[in-house]
Protein backbone atom coordinates (compact mmCIF):
# COMPACT_ATOMS: atom_id res chain seq x y z
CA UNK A 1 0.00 0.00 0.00
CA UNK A 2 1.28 3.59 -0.62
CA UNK A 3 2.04 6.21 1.54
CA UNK A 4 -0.60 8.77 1.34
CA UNK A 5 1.72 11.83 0.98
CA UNK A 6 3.44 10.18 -2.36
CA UNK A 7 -0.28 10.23 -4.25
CA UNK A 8 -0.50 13.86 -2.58
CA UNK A 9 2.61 14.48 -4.38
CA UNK A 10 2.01 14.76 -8.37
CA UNK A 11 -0.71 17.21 -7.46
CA UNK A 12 1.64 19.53 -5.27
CA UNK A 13 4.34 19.95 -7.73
CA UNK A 14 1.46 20.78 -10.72
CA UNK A 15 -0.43 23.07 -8.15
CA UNK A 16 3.61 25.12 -7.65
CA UNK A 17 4.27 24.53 -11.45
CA UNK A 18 1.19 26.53 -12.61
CA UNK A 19 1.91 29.37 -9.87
CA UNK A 20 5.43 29.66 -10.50
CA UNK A 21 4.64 30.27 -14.31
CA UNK A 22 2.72 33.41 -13.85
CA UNK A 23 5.11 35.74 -11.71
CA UNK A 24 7.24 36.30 -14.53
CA UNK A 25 4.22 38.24 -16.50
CA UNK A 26 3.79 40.16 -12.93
CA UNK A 27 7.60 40.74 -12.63
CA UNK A 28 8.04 42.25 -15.90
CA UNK A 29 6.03 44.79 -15.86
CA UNK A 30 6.51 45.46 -11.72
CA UNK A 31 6.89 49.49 -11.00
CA UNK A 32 5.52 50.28 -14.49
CA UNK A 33 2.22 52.47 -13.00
CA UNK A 34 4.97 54.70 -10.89
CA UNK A 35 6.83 55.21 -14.02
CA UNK A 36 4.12 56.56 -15.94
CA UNK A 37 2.54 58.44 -13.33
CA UNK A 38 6.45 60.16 -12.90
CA UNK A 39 6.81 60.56 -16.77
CA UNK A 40 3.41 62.19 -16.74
CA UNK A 41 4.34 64.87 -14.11
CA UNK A 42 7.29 65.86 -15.87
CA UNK A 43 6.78 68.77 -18.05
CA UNK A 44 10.03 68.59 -19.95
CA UNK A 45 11.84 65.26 -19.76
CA UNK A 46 14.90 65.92 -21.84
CA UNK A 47 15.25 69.91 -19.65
CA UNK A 48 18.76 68.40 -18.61
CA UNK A 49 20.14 67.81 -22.46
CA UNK A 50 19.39 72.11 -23.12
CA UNK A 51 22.65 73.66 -23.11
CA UNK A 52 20.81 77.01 -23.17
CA UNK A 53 19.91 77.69 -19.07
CA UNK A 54 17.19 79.10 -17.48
CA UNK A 55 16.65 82.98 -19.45
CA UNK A 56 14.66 86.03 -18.65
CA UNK A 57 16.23 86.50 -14.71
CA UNK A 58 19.21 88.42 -14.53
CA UNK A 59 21.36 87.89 -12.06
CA UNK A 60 20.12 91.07 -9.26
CA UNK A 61 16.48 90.05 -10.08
CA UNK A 62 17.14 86.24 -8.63
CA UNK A 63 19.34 87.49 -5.78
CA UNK A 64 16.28 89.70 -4.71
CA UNK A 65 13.94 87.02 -5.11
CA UNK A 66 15.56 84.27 -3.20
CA UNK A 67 15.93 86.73 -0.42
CA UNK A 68 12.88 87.99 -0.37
CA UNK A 69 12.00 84.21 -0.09
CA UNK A 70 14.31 83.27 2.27
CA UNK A 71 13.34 86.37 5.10
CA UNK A 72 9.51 85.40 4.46
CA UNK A 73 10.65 82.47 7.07
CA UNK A 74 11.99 84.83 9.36
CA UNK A 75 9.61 87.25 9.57
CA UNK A 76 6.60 85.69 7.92
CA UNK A 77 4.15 88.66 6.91
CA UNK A 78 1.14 89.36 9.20
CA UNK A 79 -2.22 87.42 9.11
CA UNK A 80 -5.23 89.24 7.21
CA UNK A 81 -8.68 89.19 9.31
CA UNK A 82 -11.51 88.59 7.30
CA UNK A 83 -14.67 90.48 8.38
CA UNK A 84 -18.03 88.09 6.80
CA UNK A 85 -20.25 90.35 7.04
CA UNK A 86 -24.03 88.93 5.79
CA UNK A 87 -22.15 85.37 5.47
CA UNK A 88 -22.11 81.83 7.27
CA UNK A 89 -18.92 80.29 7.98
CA UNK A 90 -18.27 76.66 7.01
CA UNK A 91 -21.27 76.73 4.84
CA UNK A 92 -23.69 75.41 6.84
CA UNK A 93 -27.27 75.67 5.83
């Protein structure tokens, strides 16, 4: 008489044989949705190859602007209060 584990056998190695030939399809095309959603969100994807950089800024109009940006941390400009006059707030019915 046979063990029962050696007629279990046959059918465990066809259950991993049909499992193991799918993963490939799967692995192939892994990380392809991030791709295309980063390919998507890039305006320009060949900006790096232009030899011609960024134009229309001279060089006191950038300085000004990046400090202007960078003292908007240090002394952020004051909050505007909003008077609603005749208005709800939140939208509520």
């Amino acid at each position: 008489m046979k063990h029962p584990a050696t007629a279990l056998l046959p059918l465990l190695l066809t259950v991993l044989a049909g499992c193991s030939s799918v993963t490939p399809n799967y692995d192939a095309k892994f990380g392809d949705a991030v791709r295309q959603a980063k390919l998507k969100m890039t305006i320009n994807p060949d900006a790096g190859n232009n030899p011609d950089q960024v134009s229309g800024m001279d060089g006191k109009s950038a300085r000004e602007g990046i400090t202007n940006y960078q003292l908007s941390y240090k002394s952020p400009p004051p909050a505007v209060n909003v008077i609603n006059i005749g208005g709800s707030i939140g939208g509520g019915k």
